[in-house]
N, C-alpha and C. Protein backbone atom coordinates (compact mmCIF):
# COMPACT_ATOMS: atom_id res chain seq x y z
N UNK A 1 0.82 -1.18 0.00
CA UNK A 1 0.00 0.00 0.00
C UNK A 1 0.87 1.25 0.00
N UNK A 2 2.00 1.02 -0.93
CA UNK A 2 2.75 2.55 -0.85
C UNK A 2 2.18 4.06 -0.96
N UNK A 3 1.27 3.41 -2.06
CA UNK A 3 0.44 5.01 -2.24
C UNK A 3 0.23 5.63 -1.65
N UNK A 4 -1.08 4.84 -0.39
CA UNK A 4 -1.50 5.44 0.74
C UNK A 4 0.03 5.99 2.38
N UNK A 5 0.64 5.19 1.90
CA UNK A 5 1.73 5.68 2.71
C UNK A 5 2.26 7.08 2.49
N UNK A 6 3.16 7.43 0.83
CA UNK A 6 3.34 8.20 0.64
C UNK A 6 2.27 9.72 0.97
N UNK A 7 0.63 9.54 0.19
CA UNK A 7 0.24 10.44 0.70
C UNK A 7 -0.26 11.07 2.35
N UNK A 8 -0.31 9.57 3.16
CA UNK A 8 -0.04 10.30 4.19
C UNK A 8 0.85 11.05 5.03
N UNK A 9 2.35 10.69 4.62
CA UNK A 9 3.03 11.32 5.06
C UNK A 9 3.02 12.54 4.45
N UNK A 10 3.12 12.88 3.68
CA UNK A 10 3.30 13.82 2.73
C UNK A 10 1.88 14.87 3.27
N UNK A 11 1.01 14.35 3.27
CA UNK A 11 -0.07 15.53 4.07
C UNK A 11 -0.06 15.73 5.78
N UNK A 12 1.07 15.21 6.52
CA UNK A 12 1.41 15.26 7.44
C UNK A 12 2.43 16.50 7.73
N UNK A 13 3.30 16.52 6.61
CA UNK A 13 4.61 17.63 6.39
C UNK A 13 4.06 19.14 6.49
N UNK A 14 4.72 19.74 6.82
CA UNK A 14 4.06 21.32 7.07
C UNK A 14 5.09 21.86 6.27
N UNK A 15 5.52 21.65 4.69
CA UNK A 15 6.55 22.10 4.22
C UNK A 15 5.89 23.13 2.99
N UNK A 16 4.50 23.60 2.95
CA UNK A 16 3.94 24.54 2.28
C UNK A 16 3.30 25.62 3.32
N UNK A 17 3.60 27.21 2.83
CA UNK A 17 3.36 27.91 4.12
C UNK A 17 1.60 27.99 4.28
N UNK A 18 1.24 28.20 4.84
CA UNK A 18 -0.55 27.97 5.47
C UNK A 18 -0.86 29.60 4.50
N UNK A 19 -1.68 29.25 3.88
CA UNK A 19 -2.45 30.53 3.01
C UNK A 19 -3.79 30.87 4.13
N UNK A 20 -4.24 32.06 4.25
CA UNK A 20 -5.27 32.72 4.81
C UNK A 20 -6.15 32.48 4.07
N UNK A 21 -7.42 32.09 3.79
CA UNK A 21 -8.21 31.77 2.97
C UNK A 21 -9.59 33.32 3.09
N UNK A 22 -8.79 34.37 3.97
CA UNK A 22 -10.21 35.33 4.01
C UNK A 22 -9.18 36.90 3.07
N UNK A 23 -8.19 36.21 1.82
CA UNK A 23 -7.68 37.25 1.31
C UNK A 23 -8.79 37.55 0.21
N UNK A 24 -8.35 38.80 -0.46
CA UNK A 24 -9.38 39.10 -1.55
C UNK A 24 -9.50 38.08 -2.57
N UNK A 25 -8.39 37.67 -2.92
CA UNK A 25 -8.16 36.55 -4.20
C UNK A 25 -8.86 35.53 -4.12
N UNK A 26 -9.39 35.10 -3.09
CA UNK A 26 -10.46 33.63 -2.44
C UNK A 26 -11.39 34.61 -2.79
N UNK A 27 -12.17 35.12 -2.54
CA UNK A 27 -13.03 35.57 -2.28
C UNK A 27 -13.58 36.29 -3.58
N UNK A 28 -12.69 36.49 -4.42
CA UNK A 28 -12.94 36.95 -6.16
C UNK A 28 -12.96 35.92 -6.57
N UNK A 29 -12.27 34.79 -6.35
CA UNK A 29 -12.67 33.57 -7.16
C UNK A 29 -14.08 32.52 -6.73
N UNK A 30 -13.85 32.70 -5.21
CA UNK A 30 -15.22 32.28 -4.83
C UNK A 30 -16.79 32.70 -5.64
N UNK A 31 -17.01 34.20 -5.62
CA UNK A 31 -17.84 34.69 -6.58
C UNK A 31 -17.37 34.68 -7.97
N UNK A 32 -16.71 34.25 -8.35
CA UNK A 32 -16.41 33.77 -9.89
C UNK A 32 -17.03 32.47 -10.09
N UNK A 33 -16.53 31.25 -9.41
CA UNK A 33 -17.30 30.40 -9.71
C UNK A 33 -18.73 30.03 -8.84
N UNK A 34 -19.17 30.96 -8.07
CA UNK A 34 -20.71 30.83 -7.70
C UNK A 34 -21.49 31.27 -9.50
N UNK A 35 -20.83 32.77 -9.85
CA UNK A 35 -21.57 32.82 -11.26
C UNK A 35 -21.41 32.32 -12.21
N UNK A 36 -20.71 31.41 -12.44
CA UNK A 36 -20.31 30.23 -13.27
C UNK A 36 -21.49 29.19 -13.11
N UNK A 37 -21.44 28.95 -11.83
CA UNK A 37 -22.46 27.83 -11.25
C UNK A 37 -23.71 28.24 -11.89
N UNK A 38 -24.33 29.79 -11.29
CA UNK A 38 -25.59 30.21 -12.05
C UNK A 38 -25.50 29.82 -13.05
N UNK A 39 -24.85 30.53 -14.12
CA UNK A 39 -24.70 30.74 -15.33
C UNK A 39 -25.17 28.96 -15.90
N UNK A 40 -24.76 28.20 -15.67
CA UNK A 40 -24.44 26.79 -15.89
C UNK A 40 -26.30 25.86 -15.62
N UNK A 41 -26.66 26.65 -14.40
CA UNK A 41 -27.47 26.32 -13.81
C UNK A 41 -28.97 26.33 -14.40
N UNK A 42 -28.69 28.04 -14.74
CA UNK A 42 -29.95 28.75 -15.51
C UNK A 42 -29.58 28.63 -16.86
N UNK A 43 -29.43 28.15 -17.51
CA UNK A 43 -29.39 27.30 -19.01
C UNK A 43 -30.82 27.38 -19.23
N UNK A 44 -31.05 26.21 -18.70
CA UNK A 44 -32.11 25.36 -18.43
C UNK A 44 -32.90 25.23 -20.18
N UNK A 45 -31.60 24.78 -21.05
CA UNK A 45 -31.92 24.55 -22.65
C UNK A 45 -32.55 22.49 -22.54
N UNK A 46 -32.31 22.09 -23.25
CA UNK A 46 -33.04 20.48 -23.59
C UNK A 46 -31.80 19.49 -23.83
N UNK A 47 -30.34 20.08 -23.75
CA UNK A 47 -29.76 18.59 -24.19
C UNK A 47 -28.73 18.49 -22.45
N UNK A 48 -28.84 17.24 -22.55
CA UNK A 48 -28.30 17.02 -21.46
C UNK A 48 -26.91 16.99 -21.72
N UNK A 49 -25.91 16.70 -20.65
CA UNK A 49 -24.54 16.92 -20.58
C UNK A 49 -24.17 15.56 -21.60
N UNK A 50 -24.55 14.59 -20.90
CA UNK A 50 -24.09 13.14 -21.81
C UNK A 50 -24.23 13.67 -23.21
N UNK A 51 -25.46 14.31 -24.13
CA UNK A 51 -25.45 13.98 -25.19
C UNK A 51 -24.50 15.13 -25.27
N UNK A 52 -24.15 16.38 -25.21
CA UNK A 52 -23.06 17.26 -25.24
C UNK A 52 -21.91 16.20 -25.68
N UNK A 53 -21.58 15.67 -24.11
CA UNK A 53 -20.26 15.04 -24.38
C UNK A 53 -20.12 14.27 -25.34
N UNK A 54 -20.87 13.21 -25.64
CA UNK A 54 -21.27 12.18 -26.74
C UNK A 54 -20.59 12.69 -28.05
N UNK A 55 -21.25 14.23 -28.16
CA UNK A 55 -20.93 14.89 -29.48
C UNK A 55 -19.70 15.32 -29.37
N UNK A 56 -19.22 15.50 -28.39
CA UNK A 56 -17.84 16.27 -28.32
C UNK A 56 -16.93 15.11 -28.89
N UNK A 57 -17.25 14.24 -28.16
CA UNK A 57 -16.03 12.38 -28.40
C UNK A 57 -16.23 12.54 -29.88
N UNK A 58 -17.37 12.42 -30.95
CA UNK A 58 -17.78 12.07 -32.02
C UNK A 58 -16.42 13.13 -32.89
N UNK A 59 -16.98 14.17 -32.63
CA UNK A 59 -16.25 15.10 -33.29
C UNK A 59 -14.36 15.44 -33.24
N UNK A 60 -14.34 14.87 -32.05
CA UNK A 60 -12.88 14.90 -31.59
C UNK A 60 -12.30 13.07 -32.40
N UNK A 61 -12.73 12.89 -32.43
CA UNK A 61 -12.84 10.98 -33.23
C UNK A 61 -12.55 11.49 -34.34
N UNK A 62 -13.71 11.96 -35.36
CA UNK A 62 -13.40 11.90 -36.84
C UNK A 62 -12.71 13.21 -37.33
N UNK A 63 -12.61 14.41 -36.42
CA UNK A 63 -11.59 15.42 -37.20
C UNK A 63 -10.47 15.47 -36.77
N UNK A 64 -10.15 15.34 -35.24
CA UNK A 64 -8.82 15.97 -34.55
C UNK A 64 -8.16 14.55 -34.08
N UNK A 65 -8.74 13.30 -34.26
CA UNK A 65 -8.34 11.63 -34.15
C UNK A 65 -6.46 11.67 -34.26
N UNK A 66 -6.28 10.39 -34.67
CA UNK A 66 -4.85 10.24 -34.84
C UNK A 66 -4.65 10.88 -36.52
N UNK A 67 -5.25 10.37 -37.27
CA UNK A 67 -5.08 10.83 -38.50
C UNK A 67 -5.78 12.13 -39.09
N UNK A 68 -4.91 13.12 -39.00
CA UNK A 68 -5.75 14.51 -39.27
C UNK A 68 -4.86 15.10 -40.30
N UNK A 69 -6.44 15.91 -40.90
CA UNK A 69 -5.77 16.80 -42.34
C UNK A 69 -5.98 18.12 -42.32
N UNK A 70 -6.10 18.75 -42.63
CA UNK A 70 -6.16 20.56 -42.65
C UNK A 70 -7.95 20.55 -42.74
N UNK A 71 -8.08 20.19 -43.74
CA UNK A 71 -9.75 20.31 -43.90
C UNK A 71 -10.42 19.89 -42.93
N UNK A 72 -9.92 18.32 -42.24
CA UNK A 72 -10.72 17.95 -41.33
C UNK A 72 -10.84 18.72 -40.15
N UNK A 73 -9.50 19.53 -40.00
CA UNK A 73 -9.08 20.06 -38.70
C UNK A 73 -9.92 21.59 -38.46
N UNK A 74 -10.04 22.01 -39.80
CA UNK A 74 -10.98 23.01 -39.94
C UNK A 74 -12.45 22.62 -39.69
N UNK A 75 -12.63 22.27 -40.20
CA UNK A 75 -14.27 21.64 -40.16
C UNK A 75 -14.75 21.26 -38.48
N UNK A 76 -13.33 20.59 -38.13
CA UNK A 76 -13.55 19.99 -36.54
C UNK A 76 -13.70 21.58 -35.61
N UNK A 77 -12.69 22.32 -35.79
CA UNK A 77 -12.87 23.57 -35.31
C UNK A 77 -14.43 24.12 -34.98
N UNK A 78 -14.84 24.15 -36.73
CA UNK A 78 -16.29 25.26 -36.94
C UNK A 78 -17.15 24.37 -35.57
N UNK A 79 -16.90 22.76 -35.61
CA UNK A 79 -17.82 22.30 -35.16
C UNK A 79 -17.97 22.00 -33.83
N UNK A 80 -16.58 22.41 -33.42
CA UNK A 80 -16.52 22.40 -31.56
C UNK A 80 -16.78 24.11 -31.15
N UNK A 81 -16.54 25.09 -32.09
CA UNK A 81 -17.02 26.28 -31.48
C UNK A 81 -18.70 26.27 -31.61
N UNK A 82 -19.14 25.63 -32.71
CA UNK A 82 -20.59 25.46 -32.86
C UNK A 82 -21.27 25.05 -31.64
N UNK A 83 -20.61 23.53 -31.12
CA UNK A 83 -21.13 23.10 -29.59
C UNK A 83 -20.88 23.66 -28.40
N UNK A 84 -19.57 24.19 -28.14
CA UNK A 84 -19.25 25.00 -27.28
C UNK A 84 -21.06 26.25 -27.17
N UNK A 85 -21.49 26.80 -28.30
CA UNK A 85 -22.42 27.74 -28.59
C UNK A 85 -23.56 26.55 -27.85
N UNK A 86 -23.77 25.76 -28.36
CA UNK A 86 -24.89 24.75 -27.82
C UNK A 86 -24.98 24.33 -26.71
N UNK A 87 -23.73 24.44 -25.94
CA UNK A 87 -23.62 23.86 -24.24
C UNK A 87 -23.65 25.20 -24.09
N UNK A 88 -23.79 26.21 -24.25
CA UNK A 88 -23.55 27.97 -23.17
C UNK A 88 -25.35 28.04 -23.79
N UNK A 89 -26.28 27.61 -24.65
CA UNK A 89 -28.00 28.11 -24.79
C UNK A 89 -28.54 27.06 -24.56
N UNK A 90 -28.55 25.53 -24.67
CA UNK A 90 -29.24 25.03 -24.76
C UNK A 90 -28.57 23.40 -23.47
N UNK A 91 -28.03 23.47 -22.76
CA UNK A 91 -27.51 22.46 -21.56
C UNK A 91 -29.01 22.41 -20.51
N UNK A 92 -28.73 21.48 -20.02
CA UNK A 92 -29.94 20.99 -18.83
C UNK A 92 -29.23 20.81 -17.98
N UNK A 93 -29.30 20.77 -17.19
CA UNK A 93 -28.89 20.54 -15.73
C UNK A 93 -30.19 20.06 -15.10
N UNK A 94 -30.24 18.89 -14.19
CA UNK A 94 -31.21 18.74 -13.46
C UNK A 94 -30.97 18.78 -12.31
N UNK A 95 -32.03 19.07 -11.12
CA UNK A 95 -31.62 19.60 -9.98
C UNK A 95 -31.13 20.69 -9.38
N UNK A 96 -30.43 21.19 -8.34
CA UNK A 96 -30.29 22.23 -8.03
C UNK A 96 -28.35 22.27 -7.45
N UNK A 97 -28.21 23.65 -7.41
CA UNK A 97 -26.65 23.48 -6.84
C UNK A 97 -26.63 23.34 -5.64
N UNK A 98 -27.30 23.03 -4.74
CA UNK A 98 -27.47 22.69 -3.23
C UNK A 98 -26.90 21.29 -3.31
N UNK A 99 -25.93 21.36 -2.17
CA UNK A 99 -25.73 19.91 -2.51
C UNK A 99 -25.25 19.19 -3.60
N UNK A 100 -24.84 17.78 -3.35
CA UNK A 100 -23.92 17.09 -4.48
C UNK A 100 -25.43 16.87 -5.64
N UNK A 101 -24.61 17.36 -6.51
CA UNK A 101 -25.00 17.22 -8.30
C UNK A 101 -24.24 16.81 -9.08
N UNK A 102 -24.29 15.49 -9.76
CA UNK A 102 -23.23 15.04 -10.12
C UNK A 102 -23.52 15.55 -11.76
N UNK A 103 -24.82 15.79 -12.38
CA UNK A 103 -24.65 16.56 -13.45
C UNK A 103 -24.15 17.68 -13.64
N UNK A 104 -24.07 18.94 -12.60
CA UNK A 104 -23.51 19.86 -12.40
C UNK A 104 -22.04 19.91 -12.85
N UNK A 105 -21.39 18.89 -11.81
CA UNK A 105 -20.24 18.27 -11.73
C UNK A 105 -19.43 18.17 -13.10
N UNK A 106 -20.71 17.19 -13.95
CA UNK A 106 -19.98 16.83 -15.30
C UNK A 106 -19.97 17.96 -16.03
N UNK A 107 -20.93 19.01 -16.20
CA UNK A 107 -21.14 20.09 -16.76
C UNK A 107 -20.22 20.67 -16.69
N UNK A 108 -19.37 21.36 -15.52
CA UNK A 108 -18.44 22.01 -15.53
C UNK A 108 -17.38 21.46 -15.96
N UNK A 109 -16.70 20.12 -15.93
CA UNK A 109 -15.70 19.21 -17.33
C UNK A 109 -16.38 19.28 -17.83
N UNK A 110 -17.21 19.03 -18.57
CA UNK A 110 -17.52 18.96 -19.89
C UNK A 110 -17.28 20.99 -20.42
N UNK A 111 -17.25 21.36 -19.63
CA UNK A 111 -17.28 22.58 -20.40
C UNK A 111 -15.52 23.02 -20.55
N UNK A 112 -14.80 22.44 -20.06
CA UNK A 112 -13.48 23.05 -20.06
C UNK A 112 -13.12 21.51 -20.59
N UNK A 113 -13.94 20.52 -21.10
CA UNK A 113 -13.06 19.30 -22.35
C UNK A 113 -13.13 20.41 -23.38
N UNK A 114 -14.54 21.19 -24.00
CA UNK A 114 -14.85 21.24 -25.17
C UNK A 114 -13.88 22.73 -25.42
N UNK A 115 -13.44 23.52 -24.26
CA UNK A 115 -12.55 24.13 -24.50
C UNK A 115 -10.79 23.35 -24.77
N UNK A 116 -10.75 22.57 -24.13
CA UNK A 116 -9.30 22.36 -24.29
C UNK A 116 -9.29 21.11 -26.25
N UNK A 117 -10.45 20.59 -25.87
CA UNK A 117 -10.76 20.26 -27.69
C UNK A 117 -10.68 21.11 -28.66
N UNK A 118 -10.94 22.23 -28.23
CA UNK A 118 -10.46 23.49 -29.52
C UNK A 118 -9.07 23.59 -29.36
N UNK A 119 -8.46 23.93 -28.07
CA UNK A 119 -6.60 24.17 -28.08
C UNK A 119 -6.16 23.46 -28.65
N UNK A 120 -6.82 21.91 -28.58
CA UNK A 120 -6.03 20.82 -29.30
C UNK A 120 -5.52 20.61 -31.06
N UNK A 121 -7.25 21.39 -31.42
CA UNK A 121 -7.35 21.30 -32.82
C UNK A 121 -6.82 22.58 -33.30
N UNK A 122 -6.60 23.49 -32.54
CA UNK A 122 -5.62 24.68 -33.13
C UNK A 122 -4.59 24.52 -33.04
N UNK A 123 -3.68 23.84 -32.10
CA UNK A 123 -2.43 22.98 -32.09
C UNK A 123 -2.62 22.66 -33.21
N UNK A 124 -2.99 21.48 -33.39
CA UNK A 124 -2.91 20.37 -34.81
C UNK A 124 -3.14 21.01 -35.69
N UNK A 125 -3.98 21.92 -36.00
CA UNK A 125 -4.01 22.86 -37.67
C UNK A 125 -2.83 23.60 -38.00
N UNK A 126 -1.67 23.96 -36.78
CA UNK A 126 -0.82 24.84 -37.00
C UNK A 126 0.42 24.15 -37.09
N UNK A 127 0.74 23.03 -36.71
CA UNK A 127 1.63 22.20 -36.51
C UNK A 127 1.45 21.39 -38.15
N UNK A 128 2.51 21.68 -38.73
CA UNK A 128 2.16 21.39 -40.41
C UNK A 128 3.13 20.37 -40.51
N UNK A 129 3.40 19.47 -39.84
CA UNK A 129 4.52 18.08 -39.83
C UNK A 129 3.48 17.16 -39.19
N UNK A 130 3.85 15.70 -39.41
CA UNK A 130 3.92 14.35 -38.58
C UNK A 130 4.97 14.53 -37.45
N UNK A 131 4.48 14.66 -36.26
CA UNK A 131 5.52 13.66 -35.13
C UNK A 131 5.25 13.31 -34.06
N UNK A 132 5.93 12.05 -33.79
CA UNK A 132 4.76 11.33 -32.51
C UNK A 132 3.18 11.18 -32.38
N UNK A 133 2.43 11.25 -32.09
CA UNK A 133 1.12 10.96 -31.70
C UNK A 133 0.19 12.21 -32.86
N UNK A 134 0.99 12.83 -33.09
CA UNK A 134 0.23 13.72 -34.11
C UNK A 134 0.53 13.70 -35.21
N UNK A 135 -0.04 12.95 -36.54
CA UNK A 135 -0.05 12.96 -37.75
C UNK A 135 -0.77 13.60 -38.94
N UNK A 136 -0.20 14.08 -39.35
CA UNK A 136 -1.07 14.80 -40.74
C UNK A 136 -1.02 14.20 -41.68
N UNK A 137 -1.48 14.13 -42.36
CA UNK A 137 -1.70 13.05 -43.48
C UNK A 137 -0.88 13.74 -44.45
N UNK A 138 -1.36 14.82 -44.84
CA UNK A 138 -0.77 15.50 -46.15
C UNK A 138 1.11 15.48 -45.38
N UNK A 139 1.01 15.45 -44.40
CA UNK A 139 2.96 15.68 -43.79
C UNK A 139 3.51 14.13 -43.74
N UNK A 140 3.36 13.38 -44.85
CA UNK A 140 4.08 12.02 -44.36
C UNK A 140 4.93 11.51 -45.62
N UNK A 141 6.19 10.63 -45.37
CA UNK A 141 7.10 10.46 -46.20
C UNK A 141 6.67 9.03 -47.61
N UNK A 142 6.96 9.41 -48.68
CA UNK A 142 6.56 8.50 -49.37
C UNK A 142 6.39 6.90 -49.10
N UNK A 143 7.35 6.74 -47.77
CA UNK A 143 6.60 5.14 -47.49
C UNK A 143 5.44 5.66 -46.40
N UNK A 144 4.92 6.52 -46.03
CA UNK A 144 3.43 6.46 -45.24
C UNK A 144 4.31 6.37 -43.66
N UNK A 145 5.67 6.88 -43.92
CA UNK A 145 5.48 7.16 -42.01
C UNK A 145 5.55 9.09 -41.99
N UNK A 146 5.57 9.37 -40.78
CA UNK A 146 5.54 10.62 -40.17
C UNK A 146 6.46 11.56 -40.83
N UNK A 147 6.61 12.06 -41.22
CA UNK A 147 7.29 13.60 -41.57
C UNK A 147 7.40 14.45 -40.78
N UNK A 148 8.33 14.93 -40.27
CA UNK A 148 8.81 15.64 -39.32
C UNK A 148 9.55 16.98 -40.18
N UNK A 149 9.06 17.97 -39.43
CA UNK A 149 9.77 19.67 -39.91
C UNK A 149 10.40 20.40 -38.54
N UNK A 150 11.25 19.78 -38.30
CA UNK A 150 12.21 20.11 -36.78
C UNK A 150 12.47 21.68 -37.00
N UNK A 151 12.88 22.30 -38.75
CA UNK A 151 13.66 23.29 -38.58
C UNK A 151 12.29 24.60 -37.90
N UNK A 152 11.12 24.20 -38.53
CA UNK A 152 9.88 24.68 -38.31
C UNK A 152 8.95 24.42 -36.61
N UNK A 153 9.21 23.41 -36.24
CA UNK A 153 8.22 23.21 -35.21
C UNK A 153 9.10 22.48 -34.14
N UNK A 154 9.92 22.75 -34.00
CA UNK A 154 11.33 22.17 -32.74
C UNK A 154 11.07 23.19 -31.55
N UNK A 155 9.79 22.64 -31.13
CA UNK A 155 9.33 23.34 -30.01
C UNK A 155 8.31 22.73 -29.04
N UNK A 156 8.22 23.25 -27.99
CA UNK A 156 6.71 22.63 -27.14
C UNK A 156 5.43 24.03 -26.97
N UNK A 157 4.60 23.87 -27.68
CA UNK A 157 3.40 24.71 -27.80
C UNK A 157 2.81 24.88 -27.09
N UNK A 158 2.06 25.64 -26.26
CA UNK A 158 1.33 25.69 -25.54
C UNK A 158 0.14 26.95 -26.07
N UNK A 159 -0.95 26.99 -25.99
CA UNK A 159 -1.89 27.56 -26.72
C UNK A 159 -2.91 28.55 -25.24
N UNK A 160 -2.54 29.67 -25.40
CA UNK A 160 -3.05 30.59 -24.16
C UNK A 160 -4.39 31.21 -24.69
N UNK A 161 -5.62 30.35 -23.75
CA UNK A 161 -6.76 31.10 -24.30
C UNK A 161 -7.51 32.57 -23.97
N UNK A 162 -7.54 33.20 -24.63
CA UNK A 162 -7.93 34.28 -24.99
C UNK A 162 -9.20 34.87 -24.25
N UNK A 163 -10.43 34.06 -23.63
CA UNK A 163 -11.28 34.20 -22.99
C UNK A 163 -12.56 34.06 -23.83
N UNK A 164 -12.78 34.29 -24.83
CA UNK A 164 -13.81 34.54 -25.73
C UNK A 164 -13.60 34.44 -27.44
N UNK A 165 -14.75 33.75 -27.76
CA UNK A 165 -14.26 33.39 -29.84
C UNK A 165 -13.85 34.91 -30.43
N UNK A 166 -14.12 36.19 -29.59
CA UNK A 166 -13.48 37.23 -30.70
C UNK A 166 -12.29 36.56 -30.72
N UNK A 167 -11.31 36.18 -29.87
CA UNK A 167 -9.60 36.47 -30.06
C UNK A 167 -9.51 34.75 -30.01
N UNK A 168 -8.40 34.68 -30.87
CA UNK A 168 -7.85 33.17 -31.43
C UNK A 168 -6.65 33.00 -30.25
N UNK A 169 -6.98 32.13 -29.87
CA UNK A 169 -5.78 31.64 -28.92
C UNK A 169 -4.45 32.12 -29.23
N UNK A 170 -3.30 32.34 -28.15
CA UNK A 170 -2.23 32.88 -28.51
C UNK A 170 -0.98 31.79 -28.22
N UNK A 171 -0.33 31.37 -29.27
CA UNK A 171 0.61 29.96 -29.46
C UNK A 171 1.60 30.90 -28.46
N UNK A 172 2.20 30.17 -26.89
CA UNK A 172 3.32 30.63 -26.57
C UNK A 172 4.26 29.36 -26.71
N UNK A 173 5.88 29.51 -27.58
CA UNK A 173 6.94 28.20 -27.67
C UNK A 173 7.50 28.47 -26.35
N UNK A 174 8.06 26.94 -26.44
CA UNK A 174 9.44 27.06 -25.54
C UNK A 174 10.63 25.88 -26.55
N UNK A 175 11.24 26.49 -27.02
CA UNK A 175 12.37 25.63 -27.34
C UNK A 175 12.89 24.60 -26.53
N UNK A 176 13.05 23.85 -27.98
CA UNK A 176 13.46 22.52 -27.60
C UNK A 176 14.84 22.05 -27.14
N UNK A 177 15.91 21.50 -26.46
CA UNK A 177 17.02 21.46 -26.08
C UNK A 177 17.60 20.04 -25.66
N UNK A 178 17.75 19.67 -26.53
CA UNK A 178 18.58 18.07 -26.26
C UNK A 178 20.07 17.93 -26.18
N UNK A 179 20.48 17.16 -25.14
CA UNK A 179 22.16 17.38 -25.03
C UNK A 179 22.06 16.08 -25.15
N UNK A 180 21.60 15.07 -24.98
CA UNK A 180 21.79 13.58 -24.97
C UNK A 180 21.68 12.96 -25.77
N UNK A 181 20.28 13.15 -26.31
CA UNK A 181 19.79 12.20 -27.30
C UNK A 181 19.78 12.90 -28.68
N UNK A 182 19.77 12.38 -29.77
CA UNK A 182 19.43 12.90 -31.50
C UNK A 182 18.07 12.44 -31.75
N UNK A 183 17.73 13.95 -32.06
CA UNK A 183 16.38 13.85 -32.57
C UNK A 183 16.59 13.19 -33.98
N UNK A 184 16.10 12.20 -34.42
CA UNK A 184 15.67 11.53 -36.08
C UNK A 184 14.25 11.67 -36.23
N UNK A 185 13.93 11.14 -37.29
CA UNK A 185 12.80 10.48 -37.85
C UNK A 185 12.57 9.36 -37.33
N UNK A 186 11.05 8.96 -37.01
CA UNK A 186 10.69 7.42 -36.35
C UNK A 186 10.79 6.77 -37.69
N UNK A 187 10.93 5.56 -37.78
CA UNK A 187 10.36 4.82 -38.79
C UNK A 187 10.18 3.66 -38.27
N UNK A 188 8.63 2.95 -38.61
CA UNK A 188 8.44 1.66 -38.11
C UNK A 188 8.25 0.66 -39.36
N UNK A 189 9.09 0.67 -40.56
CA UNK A 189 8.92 -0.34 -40.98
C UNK A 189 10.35 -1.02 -41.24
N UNK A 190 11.25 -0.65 -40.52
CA UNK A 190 12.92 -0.73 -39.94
C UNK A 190 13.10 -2.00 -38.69
């Protein structure tokens, strides 16, 4: 039972200093997500969270999947900002926020999957190579493995959202830095 060992000791340690929980910053975020909660609450549109999510998997499957192309990746886009629009008018929630709600619960993931499903697919539309777990179809080498553009995308992306569909997420890099290993090309038919 190491697990449970480790975390008990470890929540035993007084090696993080004790935060005041009656600063302003609690207390702005506290009323941040109470109106979140409303907001979430008073919907009160006809599709439930499951079928939301349902659609989210569907769409994240056939455009932004392992095998993705520019068109698909576009199309996947129009169609997760489309639902994103459909979970903020038309979500159900049943019940009330008193108390445990486990639809509530899912509602609020489900609303920050269908956001981080867009980061993903704006990643992948901008990233114009094959490598590792992300393939483009149109980026692959005449035997059908991955294509890699190191001089172009020799970086780790991270995609800073903007708050709202006016403004397109903002790509921040961090360069890449290997002293050990050589980056190549995978090839698996070697």
């Amino acid at each position: 039972m190491l697990p449970y060992t480790i975390q008990n000791y470890l929540a035993d340690q007084a090696i993080w200093p004790r935060l005041s929980t009656d600063l302003p910053e609690f207390e702005a975020t506290e009323q941040a997500v109470e109106k979140e909660i409303d907001r979430l609450m008073n919907i009160k549109g006809k599709r439930s969270v499951d079928s939301i999510h349902k659609e989210l998997g569907h769409i994240m499957w056939e455009h932004v999947g392992m095998g993705r192309t520019k068109e698909g990746l576009e199309e996947g886009l129009k169609l997760l900002k489309a639902l994103r629009q459909e979970f903020d008018t038309n979500l159900f929630i049943p019940g009330s926020k008193e108390g445990l709600n486990v639809e509530l619960d899912k509602a609020i993931h489900l609303r920050d999957f269908i956001l981080m499903g867009e980061l993903v697919a704006y990643d992948a539309l901008h990233r114009e190579e094959s490598c590792g777990g992300h393939f483009r179809e149109e980026h692959q080498t005449e035997e059908g493995e991955a294509k890699r553009d190191d001089e172009n995308f020799f970086y780790v992306g991270c995609w800073d959202y903007q708050g709202s569909d006016d403004k397109a997420p903002e790509l921040v890099k961090e360069p890449l830095n290997y002293e050990i290993i050589k980056v190549q090309q995978r090839n698996y038919k070697n």
